[in-house]
Protein backbone atom coordinates (compact mmCIF):
# COMPACT_ATOMS: atom_id res chain seq x y z
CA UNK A 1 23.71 31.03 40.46
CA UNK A 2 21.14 28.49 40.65
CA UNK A 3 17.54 29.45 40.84
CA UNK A 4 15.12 27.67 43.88
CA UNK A 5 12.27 29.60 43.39
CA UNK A 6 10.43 31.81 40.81
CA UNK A 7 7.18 33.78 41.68
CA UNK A 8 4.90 35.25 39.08
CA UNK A 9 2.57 37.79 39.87
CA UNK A 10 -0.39 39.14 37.25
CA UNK A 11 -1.10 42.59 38.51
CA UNK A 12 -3.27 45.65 36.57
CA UNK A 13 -1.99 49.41 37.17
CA UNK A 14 -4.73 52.05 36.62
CA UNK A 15 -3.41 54.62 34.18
CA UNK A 16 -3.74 58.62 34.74
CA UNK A 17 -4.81 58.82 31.32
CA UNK A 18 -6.02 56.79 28.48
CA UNK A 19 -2.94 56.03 26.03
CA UNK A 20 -4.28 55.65 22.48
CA UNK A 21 -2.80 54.44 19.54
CA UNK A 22 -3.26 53.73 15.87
CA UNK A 23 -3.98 49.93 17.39
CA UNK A 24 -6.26 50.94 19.81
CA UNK A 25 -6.73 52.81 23.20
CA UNK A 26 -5.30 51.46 26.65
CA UNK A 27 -7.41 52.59 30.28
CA UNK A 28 -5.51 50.41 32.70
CA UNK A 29 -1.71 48.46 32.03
CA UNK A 30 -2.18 44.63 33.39
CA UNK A 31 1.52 43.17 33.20
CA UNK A 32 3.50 40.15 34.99
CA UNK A 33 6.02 40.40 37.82
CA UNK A 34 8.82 38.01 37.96
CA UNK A 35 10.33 37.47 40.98
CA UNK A 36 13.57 34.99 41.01
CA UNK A 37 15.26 33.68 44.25
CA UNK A 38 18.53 32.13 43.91
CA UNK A 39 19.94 29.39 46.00
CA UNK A 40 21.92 32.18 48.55
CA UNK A 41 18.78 34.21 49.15
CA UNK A 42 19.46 36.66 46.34
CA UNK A 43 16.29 38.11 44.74
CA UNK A 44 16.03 39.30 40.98
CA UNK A 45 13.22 41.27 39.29
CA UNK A 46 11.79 41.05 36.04
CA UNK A 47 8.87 42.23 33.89
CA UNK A 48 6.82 40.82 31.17
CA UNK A 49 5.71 43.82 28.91
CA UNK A 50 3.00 42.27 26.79
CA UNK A 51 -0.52 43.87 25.92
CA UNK A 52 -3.77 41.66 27.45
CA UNK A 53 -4.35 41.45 22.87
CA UNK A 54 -1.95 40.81 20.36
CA UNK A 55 -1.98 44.40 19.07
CA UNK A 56 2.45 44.99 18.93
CA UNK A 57 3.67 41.76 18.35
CA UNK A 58 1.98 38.18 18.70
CA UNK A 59 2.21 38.03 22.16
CA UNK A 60 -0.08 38.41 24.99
CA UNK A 61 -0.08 38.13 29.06
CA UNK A 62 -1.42 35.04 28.95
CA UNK A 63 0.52 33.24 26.59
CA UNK A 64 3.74 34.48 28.26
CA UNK A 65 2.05 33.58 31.28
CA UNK A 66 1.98 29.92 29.48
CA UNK A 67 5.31 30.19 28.12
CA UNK A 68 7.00 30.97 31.54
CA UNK A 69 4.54 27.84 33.29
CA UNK A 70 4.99 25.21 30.88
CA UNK A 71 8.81 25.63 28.97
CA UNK A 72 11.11 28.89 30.24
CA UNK A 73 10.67 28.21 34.28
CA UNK A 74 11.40 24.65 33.95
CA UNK A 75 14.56 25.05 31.75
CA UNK A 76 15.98 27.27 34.42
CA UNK A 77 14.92 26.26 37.30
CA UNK A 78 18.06 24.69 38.96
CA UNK A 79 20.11 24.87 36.39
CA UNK A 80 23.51 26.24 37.25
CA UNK A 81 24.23 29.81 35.24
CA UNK A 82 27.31 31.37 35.35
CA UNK A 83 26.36 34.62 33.17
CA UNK A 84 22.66 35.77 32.17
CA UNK A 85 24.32 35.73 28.52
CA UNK A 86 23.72 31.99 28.98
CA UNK A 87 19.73 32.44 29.62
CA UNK A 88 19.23 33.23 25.44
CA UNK A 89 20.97 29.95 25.29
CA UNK A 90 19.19 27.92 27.21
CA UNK A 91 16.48 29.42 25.79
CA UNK A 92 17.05 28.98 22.16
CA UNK A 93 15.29 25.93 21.34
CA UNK A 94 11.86 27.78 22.11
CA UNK A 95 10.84 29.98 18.55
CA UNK A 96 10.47 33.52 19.45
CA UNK A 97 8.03 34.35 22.50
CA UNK A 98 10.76 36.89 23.15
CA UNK A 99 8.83 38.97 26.11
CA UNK A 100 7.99 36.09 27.49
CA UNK A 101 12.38 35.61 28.08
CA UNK A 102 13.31 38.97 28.38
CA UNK A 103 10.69 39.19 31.67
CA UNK A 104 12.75 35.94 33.42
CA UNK A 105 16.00 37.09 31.97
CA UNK A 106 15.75 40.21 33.09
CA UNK A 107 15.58 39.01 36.78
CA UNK A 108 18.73 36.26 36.17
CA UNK A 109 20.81 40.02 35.37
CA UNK A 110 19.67 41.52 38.35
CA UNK A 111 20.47 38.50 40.64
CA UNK A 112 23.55 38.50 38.26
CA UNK A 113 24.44 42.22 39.13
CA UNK A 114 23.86 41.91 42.92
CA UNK A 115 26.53 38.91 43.30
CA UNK A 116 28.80 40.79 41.40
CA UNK A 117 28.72 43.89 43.55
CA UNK A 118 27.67 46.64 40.94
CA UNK A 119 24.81 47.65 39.31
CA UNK A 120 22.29 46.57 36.29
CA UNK A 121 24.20 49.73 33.97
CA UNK A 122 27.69 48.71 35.29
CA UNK A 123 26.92 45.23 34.12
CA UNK A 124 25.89 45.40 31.43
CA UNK A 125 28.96 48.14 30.43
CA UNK A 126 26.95 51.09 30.70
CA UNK A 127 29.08 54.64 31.71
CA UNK A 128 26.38 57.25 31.70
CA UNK A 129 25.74 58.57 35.32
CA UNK A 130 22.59 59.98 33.33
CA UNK A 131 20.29 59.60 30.69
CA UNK A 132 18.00 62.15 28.47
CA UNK A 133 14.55 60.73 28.17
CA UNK A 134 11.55 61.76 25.82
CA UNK A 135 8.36 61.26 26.28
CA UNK A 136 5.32 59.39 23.81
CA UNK A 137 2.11 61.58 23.66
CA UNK A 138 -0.92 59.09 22.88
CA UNK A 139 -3.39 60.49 19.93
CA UNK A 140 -5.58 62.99 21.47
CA UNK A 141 -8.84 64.15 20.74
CA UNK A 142 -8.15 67.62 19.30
CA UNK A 143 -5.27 69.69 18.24
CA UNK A 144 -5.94 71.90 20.55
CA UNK A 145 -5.36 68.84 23.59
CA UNK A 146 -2.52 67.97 21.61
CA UNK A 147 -0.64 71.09 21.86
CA UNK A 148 -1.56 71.63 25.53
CA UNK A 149 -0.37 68.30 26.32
CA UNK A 150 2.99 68.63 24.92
CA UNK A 151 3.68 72.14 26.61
CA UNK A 152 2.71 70.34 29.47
CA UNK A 153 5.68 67.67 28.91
CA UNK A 154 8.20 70.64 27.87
CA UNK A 155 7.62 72.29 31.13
CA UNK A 156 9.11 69.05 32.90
CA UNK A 157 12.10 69.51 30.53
CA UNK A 158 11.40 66.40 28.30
CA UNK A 159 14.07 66.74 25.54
CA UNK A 160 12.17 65.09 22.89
CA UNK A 161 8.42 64.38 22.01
CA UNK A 162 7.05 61.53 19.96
CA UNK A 163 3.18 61.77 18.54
CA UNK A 164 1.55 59.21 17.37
CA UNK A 165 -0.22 59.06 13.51
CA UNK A 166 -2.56 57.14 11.66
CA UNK A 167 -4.20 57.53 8.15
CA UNK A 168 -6.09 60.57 8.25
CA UNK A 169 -4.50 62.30 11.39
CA UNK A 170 -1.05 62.52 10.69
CA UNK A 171 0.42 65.79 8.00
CA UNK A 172 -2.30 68.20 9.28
CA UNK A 173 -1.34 67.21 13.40
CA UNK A 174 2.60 68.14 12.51
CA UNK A 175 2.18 71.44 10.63
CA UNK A 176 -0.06 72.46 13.86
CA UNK A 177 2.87 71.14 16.13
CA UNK A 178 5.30 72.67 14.02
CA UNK A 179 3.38 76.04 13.51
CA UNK A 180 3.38 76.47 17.23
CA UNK A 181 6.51 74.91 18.34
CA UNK A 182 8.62 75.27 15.68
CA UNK A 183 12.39 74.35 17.35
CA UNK A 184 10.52 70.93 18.66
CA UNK A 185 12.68 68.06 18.52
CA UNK A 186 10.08 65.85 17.31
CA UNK A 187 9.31 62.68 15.74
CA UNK A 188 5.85 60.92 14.95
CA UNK A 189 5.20 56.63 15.52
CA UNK A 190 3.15 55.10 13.10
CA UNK A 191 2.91 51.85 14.30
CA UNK A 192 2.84 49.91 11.10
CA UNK A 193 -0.23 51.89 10.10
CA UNK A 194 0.64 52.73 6.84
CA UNK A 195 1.97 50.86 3.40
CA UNK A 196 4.12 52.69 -0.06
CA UNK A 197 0.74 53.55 -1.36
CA UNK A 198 0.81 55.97 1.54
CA UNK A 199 3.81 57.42 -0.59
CA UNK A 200 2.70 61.14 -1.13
CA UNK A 201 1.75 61.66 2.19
CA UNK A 202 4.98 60.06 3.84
CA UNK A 203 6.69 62.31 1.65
CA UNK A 204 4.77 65.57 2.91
CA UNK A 205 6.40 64.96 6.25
CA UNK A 206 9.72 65.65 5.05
CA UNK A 207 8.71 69.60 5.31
CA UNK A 208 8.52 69.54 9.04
CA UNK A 209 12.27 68.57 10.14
CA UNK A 210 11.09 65.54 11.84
CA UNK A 211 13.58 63.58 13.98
CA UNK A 212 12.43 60.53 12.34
CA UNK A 213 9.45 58.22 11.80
CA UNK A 214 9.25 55.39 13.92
CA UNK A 215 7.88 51.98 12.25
CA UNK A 216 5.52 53.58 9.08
CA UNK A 217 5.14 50.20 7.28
CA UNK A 218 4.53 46.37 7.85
CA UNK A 219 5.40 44.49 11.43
CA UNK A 220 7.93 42.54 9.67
CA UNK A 221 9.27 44.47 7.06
CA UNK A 222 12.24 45.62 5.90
CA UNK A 223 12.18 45.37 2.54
CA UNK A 224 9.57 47.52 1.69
CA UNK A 225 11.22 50.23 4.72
CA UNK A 226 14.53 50.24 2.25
CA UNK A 227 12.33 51.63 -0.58
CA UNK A 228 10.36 54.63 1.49
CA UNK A 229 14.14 55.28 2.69
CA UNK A 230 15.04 55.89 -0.59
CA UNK A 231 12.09 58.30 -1.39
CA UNK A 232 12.29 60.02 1.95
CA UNK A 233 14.57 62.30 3.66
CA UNK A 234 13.52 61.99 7.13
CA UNK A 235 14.97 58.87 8.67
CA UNK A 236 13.27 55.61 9.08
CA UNK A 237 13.14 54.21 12.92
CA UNK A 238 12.49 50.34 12.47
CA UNK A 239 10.49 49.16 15.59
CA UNK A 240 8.34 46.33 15.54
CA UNK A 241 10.66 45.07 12.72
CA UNK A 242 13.76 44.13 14.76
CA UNK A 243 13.18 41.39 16.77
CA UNK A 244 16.32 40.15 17.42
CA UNK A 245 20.48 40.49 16.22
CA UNK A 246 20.10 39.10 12.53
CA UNK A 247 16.66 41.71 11.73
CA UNK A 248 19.25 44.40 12.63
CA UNK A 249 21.98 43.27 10.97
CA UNK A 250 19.63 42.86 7.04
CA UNK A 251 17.69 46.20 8.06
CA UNK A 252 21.29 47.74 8.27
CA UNK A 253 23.10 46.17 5.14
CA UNK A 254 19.78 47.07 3.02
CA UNK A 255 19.53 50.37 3.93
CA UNK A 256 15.89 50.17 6.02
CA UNK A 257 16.68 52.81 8.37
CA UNK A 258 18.48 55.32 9.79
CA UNK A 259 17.66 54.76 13.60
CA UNK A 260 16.40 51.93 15.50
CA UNK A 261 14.50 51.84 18.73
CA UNK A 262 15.84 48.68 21.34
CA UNK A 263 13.10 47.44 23.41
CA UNK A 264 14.46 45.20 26.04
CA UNK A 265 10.87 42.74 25.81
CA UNK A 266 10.72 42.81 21.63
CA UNK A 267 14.40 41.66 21.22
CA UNK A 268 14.15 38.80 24.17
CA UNK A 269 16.64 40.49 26.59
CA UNK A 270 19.24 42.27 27.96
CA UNK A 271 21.63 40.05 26.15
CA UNK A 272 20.41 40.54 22.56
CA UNK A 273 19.95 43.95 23.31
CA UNK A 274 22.79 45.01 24.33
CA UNK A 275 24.55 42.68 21.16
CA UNK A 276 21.95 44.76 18.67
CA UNK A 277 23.39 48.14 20.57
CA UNK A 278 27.14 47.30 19.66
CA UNK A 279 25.99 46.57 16.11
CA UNK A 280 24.44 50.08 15.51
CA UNK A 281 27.29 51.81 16.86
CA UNK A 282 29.65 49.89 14.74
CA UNK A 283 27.59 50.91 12.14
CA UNK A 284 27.19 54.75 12.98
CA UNK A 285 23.34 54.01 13.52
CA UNK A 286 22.24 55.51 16.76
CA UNK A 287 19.46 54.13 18.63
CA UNK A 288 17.09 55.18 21.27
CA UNK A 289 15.11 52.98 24.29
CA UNK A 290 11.23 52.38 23.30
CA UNK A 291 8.89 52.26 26.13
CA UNK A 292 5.63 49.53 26.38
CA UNK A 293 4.24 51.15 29.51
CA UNK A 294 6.36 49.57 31.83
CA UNK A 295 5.91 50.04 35.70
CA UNK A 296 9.15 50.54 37.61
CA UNK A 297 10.83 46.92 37.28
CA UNK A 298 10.79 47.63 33.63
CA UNK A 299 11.33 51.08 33.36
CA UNK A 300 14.90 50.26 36.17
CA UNK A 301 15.89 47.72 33.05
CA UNK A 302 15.31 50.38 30.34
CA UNK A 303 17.05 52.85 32.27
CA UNK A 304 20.55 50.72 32.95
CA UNK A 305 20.16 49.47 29.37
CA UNK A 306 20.04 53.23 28.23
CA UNK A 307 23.59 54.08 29.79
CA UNK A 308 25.46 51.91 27.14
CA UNK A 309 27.12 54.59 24.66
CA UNK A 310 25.31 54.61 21.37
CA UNK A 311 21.55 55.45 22.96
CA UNK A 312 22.29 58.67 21.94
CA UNK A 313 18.32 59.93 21.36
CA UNK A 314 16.27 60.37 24.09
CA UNK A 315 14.34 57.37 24.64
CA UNK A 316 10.55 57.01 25.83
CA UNK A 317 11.43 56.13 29.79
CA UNK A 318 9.06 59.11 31.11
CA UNK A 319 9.12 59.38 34.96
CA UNK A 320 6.54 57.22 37.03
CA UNK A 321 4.17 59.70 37.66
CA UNK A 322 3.86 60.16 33.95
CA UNK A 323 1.80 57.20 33.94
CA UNK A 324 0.74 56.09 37.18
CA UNK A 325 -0.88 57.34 40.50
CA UNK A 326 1.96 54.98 42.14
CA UNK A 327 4.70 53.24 40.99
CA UNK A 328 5.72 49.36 42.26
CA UNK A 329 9.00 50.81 43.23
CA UNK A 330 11.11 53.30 45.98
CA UNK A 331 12.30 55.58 45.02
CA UNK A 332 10.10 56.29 42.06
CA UNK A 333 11.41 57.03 38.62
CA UNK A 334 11.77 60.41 38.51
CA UNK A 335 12.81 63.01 35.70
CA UNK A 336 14.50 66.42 36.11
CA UNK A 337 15.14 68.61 33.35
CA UNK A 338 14.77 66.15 31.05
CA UNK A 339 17.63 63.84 32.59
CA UNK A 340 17.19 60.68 34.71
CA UNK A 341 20.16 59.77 36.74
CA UNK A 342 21.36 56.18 36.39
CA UNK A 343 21.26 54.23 39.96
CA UNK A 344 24.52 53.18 41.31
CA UNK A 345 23.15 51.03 43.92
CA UNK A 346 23.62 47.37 43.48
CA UNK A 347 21.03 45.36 40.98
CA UNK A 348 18.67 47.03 39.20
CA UNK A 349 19.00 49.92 41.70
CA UNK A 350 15.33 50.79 42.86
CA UNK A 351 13.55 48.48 45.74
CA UNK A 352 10.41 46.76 45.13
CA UNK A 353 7.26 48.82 46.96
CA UNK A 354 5.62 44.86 48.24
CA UNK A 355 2.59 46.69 49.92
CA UNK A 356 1.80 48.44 46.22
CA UNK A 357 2.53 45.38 44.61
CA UNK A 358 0.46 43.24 47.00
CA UNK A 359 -2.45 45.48 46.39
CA UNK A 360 -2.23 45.49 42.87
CA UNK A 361 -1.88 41.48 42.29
CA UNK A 362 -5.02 39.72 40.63
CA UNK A 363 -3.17 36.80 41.44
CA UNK A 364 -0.02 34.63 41.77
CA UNK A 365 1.68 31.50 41.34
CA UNK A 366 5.12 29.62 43.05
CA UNK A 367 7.21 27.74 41.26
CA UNK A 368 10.40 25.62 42.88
């Protein structure tokens, strides 16, 4: 293929809910579209995951708005690819940024898919005709939200919860879970928020049969993560830690976790995804697909990525209306008893709603 024409579009999705975290609280999702036209017509979809601030990784909207504009966009732009694998190539002069080329790679695999007749999962060597999927409850205001919220999510048949802690709201929130909903399969997210003189009280959630706990220390630690492995029983998710192949492959051979969470926008792709995927399972570590609030480009990528073999925990890829009044795509994402079922239409396998999109834009650029 040989891409004429790239169109990004900065568009803000009001949320049904605020979604807070130990970073902070989001009211509305503002995100970039990526839409890539090939020389024979054929259209690919991407989309750039990063917060308006710098609260997961470095990144922000408008610096991948600045990476695509002034270095990713022109490298590809007429350049001749004969596999997306070649996109992290092309790419790898330019240090990190890696949601700013996941959201253009991501629409090179689609273009990639629908030329080859199959779809994203099929691609990328996915089997799974379906996929269980979790769902990522946002600190509430009470315990007493909490627990509503979550019976909530149960009634739709989600087959896992995740809660998310901070300092100070953290051992008492899980005994209330547990003392309620005792056969939960849960797990809690720290994002980063605490450090190993959080020791004792890392240790106290060992008594609740916790999945795991996703990303407790540093951004970019795994050092540190090997010790609290060592002192803990319940298995360490690394998150914001593995950024691309090589993170995975230390965290692994220094014993940092016991689980890692792929997101498609942290890692830079499909491509390095998928290569961190067949690591774990060589190893025997399973992993699971993290969510960053994507709309239904994103969420279509996290779904075919999540029919490869060894995403064996539910991953965070809630249904559309989960999150939004309307989704950008038809049909919408939608979860029944706790299952999504893979797409086996060509490409990423959902269409692109335009008049939703078009009302949603705060504005747009061409590039050819």
């Amino acid at each position: 293929m040989k891409l004429k024409e790239i169109i990004v579009r900065h568009i803000k999705m009001p949320m049904k809910a605020p979604f807070a975290t130990s970073f902070g609280t989001i009211h509305d999702k503002e995100l970039l579209l990526i839409e890539a036209k090939d020389q024979s017509g054929t259209i690919g979809w991407g989309e750039a995951v990063a917060f308006v601030a710098p609260w997961y990784t470095e990144e922000t909207l408008k610096t991948t708005w600045h990476m695509l504009e002034d270095f990713l966009i022109p490298i590809l732009l007429h350049k001749e690819i004969g596999h997306p694998d070649e996109v992290s190539t092309l790419f790898s002069s330019i240090r990190r940024n890696c949601m700013a080329k996941a959201s253009i790679e991501g629409a090179v695999w689609d273009i990639y898919a629908q030329q080859t007749n199959q779809s994203l999962a099929r691609a990328l060597g996915g089997k799974k005709e379906r996929i269980e999927v979790g769902v990522s409850v946002g600190i509430q205001p009470s315990k007493e939200v909490l627990l509503t919220v979550i019976q909530n999510h149960l009634k739709k048949g989600y087959k896992r919860v995740k809660v998310k802690i901070k300092p100070g709201h953290d051992v008492e929130v899980v005994r209330a879970i547990r003392s309620e909903i005792p056969d939960l399969p849960l797990m809690v997210d720290a994002n980063s928020a605490y450090s190993l003189n959080d020791l004792d009280v890392l240790q106290q959630l060992d008594a609740y049969n916790l999945l795991m706990i996703e990303q407790p220390l540093a951004v970019d630690d795994i050092v540190d993560h090997a010790k609290l492995q060592g002192k803990i029983t319940t298995p360490i998710c690394l998150d914001e830690s593995i950024a691309c192949y090589e993170d995975a492959r230390k965290a692994i051979e220094l014993g940092s976790c016991g689980v890692i969470n792929i997101k498609i926008g942290r890692v830079g792709g499909l491509t390095e995804a998928k290569r961190i995927h067949d690591l774990c399972k060589e190893n025997n570590i399973p992993v699971w697909c993290g969510g960053m609030l994507e709309a239904g480009i994103g969420r279509a990528h996290n779904i075919a990525l999540t029919s490869l073999s060894n995403f064996i925990l539910p991953g965070d890829t809630a249904g559309s209306s989960h999150y939004w009044y309307e989704d950008i795509i038809f049909p919408e994402v939608i979860v029944e008893d706790g299952y999504i079922s893979v797409p086996q239409a060509i490409g990423i396998g959902y269409s692109p709603n335009m008049k939703v999109i078009e009302k949603l834009t705060l504005s747009k650029k061409v590039y050819q």
